[in-house]
PDB file of N, CA and C in Angstrom:
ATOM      1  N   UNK A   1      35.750  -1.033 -22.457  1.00  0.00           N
ATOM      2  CA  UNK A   1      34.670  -0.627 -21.575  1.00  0.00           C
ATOM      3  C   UNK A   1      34.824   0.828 -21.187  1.00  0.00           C
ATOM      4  N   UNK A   2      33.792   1.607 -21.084  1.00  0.00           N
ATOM      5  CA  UNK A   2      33.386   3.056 -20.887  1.00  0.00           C
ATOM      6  C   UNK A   2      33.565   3.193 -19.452  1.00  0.00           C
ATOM      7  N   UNK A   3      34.048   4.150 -18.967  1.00  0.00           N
ATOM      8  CA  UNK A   3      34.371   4.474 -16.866  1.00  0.00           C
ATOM      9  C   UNK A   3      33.238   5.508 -16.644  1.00  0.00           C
ATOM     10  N   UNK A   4      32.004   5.682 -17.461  1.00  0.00           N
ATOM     11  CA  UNK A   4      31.146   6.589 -17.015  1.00  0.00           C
ATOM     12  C   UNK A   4      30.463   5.897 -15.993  1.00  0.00           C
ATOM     13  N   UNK A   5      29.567   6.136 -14.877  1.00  0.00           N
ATOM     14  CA  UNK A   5      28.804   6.075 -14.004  1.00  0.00           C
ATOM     15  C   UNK A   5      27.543   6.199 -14.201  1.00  0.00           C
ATOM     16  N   UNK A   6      27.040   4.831 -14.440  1.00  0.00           N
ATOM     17  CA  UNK A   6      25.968   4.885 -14.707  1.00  0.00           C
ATOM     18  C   UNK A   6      24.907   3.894 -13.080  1.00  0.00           C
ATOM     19  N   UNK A   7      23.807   4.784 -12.862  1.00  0.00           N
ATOM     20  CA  UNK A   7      23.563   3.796 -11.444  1.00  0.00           C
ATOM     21  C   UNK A   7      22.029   3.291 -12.347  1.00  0.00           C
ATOM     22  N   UNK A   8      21.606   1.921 -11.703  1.00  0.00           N
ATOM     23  CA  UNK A   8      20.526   1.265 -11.895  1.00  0.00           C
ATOM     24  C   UNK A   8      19.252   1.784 -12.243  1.00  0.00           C
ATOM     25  N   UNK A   9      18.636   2.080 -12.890  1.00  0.00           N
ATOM     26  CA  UNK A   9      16.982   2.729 -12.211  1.00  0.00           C
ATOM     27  C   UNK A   9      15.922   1.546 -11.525  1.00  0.00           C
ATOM     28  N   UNK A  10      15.683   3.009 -10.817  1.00  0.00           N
ATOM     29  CA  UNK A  10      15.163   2.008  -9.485  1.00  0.00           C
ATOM     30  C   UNK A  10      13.472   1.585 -10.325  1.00  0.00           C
ATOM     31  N   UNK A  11      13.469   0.246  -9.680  1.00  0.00           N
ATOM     32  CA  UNK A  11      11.942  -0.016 -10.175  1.00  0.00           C
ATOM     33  C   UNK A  11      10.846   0.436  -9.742  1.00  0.00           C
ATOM     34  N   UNK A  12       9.837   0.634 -10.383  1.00  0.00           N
ATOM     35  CA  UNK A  12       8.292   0.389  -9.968  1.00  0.00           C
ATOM     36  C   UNK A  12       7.929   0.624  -8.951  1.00  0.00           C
ATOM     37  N   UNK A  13       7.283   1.390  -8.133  1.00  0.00           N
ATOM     38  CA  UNK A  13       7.094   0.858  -6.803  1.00  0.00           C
ATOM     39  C   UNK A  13       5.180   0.288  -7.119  1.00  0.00           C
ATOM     40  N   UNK A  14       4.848  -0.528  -6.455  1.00  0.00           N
ATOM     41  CA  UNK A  14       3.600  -1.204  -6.142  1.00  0.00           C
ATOM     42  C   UNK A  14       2.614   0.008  -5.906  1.00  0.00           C
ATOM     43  N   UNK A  15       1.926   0.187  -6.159  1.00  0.00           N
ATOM     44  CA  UNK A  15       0.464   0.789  -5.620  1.00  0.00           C
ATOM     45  C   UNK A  15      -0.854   0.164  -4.947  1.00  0.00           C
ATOM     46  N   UNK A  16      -1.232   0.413  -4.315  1.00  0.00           N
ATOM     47  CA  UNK A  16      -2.656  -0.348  -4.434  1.00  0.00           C
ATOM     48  C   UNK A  16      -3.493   0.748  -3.805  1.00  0.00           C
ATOM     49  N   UNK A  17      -5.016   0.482  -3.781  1.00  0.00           N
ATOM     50  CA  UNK A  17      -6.026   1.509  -3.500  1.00  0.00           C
ATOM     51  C   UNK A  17      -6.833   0.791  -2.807  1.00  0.00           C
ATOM     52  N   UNK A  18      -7.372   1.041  -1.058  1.00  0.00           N
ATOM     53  CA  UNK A  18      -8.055   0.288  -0.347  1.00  0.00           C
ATOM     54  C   UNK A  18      -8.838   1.559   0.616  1.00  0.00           C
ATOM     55  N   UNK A  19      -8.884   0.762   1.827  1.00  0.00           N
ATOM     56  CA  UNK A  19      -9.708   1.503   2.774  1.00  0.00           C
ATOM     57  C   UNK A  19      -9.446   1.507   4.185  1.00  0.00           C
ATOM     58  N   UNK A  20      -9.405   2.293   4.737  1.00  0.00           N
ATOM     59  CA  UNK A  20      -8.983   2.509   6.102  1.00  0.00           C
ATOM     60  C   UNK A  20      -9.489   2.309   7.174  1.00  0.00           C
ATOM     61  N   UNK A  21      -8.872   1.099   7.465  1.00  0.00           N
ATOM     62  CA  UNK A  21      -9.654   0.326   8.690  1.00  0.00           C
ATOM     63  C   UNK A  21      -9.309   0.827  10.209  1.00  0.00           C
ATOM     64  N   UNK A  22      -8.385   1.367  10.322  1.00  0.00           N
ATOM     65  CA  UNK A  22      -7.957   1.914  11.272  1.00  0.00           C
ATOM     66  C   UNK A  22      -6.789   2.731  11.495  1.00  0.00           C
ATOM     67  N   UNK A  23      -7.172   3.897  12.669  1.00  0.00           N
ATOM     68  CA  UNK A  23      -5.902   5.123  12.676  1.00  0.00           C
ATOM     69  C   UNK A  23      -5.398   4.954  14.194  1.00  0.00           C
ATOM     70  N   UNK A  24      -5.399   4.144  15.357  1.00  0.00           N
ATOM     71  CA  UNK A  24      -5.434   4.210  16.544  1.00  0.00           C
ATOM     72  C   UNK A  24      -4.085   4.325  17.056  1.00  0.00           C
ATOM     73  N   UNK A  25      -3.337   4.078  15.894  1.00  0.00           N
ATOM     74  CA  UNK A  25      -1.539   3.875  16.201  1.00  0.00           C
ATOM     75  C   UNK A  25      -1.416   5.283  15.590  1.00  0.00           C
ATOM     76  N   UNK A  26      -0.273   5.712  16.061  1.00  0.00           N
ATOM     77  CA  UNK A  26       0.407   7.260  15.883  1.00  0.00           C
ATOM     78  C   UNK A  26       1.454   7.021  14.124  1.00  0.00           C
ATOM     79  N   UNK A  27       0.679   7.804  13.582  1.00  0.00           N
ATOM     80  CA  UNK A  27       1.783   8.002  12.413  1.00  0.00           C
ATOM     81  C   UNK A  27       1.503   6.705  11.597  1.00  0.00           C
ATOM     82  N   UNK A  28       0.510   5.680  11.897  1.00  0.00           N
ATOM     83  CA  UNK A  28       0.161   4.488  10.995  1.00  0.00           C
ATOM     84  C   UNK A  28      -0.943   4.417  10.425  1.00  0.00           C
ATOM     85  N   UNK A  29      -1.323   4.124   9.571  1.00  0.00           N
ATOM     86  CA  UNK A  29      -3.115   3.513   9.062  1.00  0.00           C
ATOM     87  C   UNK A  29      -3.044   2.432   8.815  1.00  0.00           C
ATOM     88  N   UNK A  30      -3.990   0.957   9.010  1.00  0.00           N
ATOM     89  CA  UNK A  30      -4.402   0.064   8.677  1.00  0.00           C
ATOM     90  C   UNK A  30      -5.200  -0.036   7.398  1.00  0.00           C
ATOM     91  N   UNK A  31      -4.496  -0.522   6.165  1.00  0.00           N
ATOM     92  CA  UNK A  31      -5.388  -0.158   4.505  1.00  0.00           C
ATOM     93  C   UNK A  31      -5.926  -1.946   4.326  1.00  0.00           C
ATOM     94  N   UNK A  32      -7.025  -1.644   4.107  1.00  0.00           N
ATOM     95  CA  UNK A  32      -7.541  -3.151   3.846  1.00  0.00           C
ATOM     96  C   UNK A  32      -7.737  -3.145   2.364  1.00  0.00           C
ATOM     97  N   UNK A  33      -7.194  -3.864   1.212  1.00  0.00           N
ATOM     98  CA  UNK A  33      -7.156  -3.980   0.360  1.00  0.00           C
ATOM     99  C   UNK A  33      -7.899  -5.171  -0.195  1.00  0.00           C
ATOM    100  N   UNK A  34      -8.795  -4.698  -1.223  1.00  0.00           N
ATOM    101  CA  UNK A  34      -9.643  -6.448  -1.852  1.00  0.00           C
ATOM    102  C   UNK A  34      -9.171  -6.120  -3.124  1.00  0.00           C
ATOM    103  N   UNK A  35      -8.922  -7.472  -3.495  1.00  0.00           N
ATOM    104  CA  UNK A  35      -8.428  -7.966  -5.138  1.00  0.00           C
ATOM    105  C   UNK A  35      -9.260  -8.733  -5.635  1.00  0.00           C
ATOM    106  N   UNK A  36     -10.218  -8.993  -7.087  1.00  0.00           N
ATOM    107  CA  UNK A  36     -11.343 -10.058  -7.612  1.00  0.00           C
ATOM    108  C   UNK A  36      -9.794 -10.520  -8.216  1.00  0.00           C
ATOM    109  N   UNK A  37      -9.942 -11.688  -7.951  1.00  0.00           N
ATOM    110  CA  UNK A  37      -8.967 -12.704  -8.594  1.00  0.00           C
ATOM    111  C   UNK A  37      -9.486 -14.103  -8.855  1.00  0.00           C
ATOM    112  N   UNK A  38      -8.968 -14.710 -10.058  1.00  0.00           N
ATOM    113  CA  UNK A  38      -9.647 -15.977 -10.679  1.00  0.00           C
ATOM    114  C   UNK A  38      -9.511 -17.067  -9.456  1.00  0.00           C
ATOM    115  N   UNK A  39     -10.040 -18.166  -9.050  1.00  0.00           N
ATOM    116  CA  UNK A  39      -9.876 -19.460  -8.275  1.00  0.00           C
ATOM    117  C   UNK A  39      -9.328 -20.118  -9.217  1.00  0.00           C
ATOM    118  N   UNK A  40      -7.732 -20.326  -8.693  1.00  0.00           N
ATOM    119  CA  UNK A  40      -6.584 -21.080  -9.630  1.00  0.00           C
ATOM    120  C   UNK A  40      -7.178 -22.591 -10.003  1.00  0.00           C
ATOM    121  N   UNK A  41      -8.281 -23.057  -9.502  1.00  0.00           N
ATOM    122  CA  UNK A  41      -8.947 -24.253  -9.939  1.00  0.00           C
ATOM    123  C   UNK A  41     -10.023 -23.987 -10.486  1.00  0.00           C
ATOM    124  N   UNK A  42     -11.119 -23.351 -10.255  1.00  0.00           N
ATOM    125  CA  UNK A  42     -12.601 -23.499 -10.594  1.00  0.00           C
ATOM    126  C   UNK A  42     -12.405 -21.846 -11.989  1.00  0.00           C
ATOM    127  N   UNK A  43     -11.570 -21.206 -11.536  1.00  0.00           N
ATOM    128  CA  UNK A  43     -11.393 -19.737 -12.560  1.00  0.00           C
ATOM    129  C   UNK A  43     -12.648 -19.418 -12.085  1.00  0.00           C
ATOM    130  N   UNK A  44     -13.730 -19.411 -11.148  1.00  0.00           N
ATOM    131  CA  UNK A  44     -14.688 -18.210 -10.566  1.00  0.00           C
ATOM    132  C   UNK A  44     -13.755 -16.905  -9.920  1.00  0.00           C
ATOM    133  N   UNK A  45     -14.451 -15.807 -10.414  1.00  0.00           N
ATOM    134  CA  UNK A  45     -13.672 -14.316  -9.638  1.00  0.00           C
ATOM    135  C   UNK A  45     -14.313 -15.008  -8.117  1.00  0.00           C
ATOM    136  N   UNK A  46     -12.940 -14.262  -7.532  1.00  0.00           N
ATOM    137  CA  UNK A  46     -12.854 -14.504  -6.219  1.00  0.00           C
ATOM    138  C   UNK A  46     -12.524 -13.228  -5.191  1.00  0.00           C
ATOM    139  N   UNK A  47     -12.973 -12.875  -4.412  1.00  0.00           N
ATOM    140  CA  UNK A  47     -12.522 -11.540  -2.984  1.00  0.00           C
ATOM    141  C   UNK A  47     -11.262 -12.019  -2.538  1.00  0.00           C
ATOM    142  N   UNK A  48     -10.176 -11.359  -2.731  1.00  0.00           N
ATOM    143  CA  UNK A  48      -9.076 -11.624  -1.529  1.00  0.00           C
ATOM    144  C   UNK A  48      -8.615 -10.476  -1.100  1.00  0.00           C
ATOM    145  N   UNK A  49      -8.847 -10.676   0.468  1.00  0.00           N
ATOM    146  CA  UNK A  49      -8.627  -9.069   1.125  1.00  0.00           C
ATOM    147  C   UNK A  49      -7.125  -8.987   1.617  1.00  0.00           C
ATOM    148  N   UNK A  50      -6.205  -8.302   1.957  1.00  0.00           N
ATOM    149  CA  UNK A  50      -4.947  -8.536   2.211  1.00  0.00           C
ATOM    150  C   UNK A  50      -5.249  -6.839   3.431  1.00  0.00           C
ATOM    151  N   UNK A  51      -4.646  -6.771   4.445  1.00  0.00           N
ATOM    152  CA  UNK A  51      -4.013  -5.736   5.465  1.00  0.00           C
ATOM    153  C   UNK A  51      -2.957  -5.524   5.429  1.00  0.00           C
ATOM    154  N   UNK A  52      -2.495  -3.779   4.822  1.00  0.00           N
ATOM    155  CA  UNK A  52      -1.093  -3.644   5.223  1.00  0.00           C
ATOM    156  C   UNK A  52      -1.241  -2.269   5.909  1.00  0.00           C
ATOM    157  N   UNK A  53      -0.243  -2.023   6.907  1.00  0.00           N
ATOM    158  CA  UNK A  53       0.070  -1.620   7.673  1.00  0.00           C
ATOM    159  C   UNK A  53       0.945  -0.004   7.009  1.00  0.00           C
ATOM    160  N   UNK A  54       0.677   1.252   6.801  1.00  0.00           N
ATOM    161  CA  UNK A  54       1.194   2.351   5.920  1.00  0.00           C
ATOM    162  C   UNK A  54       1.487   3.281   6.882  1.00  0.00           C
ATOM    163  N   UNK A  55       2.399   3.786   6.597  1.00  0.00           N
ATOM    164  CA  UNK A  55       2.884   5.263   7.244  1.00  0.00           C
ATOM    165  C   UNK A  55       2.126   6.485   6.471  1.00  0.00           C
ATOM    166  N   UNK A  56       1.200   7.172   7.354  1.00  0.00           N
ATOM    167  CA  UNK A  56       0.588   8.483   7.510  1.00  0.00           C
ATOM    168  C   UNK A  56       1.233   9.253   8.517  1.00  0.00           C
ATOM    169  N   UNK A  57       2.229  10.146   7.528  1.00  0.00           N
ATOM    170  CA  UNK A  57       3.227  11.283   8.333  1.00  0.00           C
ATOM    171  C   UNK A  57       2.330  12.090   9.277  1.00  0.00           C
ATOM    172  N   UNK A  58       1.345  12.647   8.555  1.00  0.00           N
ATOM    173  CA  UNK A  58       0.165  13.701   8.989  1.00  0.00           C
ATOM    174  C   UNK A  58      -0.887  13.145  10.000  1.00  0.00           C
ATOM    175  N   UNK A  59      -0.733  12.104   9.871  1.00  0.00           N
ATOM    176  CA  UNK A  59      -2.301  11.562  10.422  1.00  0.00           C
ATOM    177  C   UNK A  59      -3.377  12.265   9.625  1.00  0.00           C
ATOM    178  N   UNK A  60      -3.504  12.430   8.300  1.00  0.00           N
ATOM    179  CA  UNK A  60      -4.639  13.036   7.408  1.00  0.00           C
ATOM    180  C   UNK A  60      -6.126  12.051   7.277  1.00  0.00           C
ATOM    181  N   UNK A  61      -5.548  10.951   7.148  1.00  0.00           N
ATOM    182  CA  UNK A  61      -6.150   9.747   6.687  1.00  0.00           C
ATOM    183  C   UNK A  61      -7.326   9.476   7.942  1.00  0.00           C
ATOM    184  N   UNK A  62      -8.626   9.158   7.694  1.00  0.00           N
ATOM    185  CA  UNK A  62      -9.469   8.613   9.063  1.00  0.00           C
ATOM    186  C   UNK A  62     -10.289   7.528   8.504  1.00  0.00           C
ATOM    187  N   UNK A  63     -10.925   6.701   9.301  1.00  0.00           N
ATOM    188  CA  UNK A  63     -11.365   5.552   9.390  1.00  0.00           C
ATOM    189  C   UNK A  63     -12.380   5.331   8.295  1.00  0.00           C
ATOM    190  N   UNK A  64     -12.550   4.552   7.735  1.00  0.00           N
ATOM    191  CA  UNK A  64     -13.476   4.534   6.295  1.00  0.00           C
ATOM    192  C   UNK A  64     -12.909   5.454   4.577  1.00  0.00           C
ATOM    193  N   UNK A  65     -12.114   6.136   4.909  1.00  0.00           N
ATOM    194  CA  UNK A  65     -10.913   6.908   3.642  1.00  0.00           C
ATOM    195  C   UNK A  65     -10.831   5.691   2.621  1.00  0.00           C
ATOM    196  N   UNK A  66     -11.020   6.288   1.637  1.00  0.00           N
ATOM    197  CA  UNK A  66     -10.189   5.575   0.641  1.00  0.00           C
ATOM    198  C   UNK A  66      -8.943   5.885   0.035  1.00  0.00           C
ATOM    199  N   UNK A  67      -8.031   5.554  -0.011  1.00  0.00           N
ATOM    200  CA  UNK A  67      -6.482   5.882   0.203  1.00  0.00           C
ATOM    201  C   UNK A  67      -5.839   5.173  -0.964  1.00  0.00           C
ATOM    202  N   UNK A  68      -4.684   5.820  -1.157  1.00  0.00           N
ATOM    203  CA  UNK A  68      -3.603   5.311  -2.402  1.00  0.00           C
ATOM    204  C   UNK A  68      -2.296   5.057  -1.166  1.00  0.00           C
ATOM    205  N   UNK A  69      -1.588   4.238  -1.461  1.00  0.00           N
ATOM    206  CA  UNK A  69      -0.852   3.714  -0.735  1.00  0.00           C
ATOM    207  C   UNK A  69       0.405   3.082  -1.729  1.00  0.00           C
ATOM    208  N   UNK A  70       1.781   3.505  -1.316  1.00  0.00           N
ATOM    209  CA  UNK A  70       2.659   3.085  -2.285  1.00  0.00           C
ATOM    210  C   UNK A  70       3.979   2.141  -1.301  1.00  0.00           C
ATOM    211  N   UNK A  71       4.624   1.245  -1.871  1.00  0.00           N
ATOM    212  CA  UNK A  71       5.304   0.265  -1.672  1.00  0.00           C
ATOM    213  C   UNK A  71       6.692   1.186  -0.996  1.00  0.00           C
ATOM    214  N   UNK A  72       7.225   0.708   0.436  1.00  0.00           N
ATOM    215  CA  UNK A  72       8.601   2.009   0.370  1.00  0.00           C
ATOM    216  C   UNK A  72       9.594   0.899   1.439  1.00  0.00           C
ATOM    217  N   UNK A  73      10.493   1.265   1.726  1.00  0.00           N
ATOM    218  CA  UNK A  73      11.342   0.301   2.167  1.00  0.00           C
ATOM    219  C   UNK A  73      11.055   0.478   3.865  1.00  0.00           C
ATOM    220  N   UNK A  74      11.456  -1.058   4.474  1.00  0.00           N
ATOM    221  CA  UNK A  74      10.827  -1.177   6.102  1.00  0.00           C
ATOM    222  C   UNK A  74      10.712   0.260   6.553  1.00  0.00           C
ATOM    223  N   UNK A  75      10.102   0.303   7.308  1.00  0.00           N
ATOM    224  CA  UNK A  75       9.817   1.419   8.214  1.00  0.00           C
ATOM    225  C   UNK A  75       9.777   0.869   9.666  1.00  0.00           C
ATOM    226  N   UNK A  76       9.465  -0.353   9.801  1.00  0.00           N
ATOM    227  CA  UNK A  76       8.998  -0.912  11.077  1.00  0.00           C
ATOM    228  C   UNK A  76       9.251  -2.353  10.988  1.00  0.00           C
ATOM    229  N   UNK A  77       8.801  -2.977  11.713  1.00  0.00           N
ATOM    230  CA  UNK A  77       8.165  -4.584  11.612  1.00  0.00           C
ATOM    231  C   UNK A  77       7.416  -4.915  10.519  1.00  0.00           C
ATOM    232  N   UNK A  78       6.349  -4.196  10.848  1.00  0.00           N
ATOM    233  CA  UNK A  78       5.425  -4.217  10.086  1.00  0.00           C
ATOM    234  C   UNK A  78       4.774  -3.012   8.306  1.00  0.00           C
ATOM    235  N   UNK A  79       5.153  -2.138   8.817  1.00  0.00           N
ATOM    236  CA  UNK A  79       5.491  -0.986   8.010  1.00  0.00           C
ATOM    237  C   UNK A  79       6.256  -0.913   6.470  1.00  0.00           C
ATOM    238  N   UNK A  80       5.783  -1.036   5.865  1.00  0.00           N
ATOM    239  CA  UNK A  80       6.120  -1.464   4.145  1.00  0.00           C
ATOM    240  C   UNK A  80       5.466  -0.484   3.340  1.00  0.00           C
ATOM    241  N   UNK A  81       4.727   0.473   3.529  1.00  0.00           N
ATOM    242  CA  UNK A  81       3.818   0.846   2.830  1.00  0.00           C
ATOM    243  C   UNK A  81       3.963   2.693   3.243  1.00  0.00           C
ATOM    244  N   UNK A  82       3.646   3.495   1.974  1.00  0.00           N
ATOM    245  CA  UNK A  82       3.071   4.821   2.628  1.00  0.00           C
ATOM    246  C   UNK A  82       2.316   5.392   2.032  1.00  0.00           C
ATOM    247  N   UNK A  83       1.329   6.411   2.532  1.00  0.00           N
ATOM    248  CA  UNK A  83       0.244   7.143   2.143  1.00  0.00           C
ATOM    249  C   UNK A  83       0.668   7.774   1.308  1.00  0.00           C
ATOM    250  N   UNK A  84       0.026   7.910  -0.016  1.00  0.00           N
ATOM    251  CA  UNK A  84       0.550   8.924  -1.324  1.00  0.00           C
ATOM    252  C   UNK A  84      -0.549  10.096  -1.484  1.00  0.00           C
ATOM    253  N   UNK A  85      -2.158   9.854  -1.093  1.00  0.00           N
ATOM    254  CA  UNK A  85      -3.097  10.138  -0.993  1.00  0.00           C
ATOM    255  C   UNK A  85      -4.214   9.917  -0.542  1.00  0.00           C
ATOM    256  N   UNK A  86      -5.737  10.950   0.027  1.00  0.00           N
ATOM    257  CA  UNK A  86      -6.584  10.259   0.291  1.00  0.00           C
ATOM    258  C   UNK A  86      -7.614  10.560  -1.110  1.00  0.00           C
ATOM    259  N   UNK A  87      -8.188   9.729  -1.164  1.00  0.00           N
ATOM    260  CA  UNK A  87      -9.598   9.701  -2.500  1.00  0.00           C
ATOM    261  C   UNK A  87     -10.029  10.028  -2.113  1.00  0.00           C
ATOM    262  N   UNK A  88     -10.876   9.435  -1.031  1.00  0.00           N
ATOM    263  CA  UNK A  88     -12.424   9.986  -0.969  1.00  0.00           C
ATOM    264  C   UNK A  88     -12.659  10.120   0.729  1.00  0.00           C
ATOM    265  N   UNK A  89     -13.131  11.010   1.326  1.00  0.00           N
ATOM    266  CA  UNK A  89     -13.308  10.894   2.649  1.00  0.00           C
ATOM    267  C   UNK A  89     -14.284  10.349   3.058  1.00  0.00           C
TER     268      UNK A  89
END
């Protein structure tokens, strides 16, 4: 066996692209995210909306934004998520 140092690469992080439901907390945005996904019984596309909770360092982001949002380790309770960009104002 070789003694070089080799470390893991880190995976993937998640993305998703939603909309900004709210800025009223300091340094947070509320991203409401919808997914069309099959009904695991009937296979009709289906709406499923999910809320996560993102860190906006700047407070750039305002209410109705469409935002890129990437996967990052706790920040909070609630806090899983951070602003990478806004799309569209």
């Amino acid at each position: 066996m070789s003694e070089n140092t080799t470390t893991k690469p880190q995976g993937l992080r998640k993305t998703r692209v939603g909309v900004v439901t709210s800025t009223k907390m300091d340094k947070t945005i509320v991203v409401e995210y919808v997914a069309r996904v099959p009904h695991p019984k009937f296979k009709k596309i289906v709406k499923k909306s999910k809320k996560f909770y993102a860190h906006d360092e700047n407070d750039t982001a305002k209410v109705g934004d469409k935002v890129r949002i990437v996967e990052t380790r706790p920040l909070s309770r609630l806090k899983r998520w951070e602003l990478v960009e806004v799309i569209n104002h």
